[in-house]
Protein backbone atom coordinates (compact mmCIF):
# COMPACT_ATOMS: atom_id res chain seq x y z
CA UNK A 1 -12.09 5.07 8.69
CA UNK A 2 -8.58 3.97 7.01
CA UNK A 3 -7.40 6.87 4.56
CA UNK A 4 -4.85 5.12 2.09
CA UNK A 5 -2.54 7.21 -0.53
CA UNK A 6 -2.13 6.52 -4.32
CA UNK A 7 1.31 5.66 -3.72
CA UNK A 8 0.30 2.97 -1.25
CA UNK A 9 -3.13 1.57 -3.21
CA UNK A 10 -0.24 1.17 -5.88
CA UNK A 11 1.91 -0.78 -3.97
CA UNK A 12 -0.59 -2.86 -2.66
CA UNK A 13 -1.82 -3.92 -6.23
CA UNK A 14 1.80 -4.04 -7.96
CA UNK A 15 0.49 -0.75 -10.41
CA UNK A 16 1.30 2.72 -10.98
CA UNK A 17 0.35 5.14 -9.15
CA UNK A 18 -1.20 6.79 -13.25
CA UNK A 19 -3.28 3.06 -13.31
CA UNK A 20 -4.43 3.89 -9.95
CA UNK A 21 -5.38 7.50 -10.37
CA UNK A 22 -7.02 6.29 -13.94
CA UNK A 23 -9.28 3.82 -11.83
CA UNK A 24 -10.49 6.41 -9.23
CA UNK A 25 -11.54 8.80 -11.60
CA UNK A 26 -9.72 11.17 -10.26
CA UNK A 27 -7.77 14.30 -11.62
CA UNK A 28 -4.90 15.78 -11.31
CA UNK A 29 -6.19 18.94 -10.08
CA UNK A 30 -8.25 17.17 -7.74
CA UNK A 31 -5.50 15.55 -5.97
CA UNK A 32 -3.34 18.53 -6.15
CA UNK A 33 -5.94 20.11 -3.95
CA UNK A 34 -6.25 17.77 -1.51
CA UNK A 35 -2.36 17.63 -1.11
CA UNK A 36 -3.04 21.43 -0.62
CA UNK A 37 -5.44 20.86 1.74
CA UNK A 38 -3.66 18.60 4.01
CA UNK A 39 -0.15 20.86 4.14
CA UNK A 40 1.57 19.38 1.67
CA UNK A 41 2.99 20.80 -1.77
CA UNK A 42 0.97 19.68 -4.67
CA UNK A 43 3.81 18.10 -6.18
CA UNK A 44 3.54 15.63 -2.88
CA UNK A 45 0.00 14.70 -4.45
CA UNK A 46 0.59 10.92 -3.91
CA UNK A 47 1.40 11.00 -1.06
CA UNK A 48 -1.56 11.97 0.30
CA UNK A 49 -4.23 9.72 2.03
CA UNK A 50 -7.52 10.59 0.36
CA UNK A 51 -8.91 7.33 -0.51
CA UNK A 52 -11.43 5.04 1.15
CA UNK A 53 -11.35 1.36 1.71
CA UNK A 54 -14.35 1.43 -0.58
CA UNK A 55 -12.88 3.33 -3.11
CA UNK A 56 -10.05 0.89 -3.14
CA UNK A 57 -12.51 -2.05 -3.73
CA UNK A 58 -13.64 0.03 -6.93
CA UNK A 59 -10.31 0.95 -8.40
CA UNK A 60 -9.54 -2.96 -7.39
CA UNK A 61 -12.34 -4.31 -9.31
CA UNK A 62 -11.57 -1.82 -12.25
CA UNK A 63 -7.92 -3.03 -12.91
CA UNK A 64 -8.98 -6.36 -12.53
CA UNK A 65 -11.42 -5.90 -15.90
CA UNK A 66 -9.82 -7.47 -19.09
């Protein structure tokens, strides 16, 4: 199973990485833990591959709402 980063499920849709974040759901504390998690600093929280193809397909079909 691909892991992707908010950094790179930005990219990929020309967004922020905030729009992105804002269409997972997802909090800053959340991510900060998982950056934790995974050895990183929490500033590095972007950085971090924590989100599924699936979950891509969501935040996708959320930023393509009007």
């Amino acid at each position: 199973m691909s892991l992707y980063s908010v950094n790179q499920v930005a990219d990929r849709l020309g967004v922020t990485a905030d729009a992105v974040i804002d269409a997972a759901g997802l909090t800053l504390g959340e991510l900060e833990h998982a950056a934790e998690q995974h050895g990183f600093c929490a500033t590095n929280y972007r950085d971090v591959s924590v989100l599924t193809e699936h979950e891509v397909d969501v935040i996708t079909a959320r930023l393509d709402r009007p």
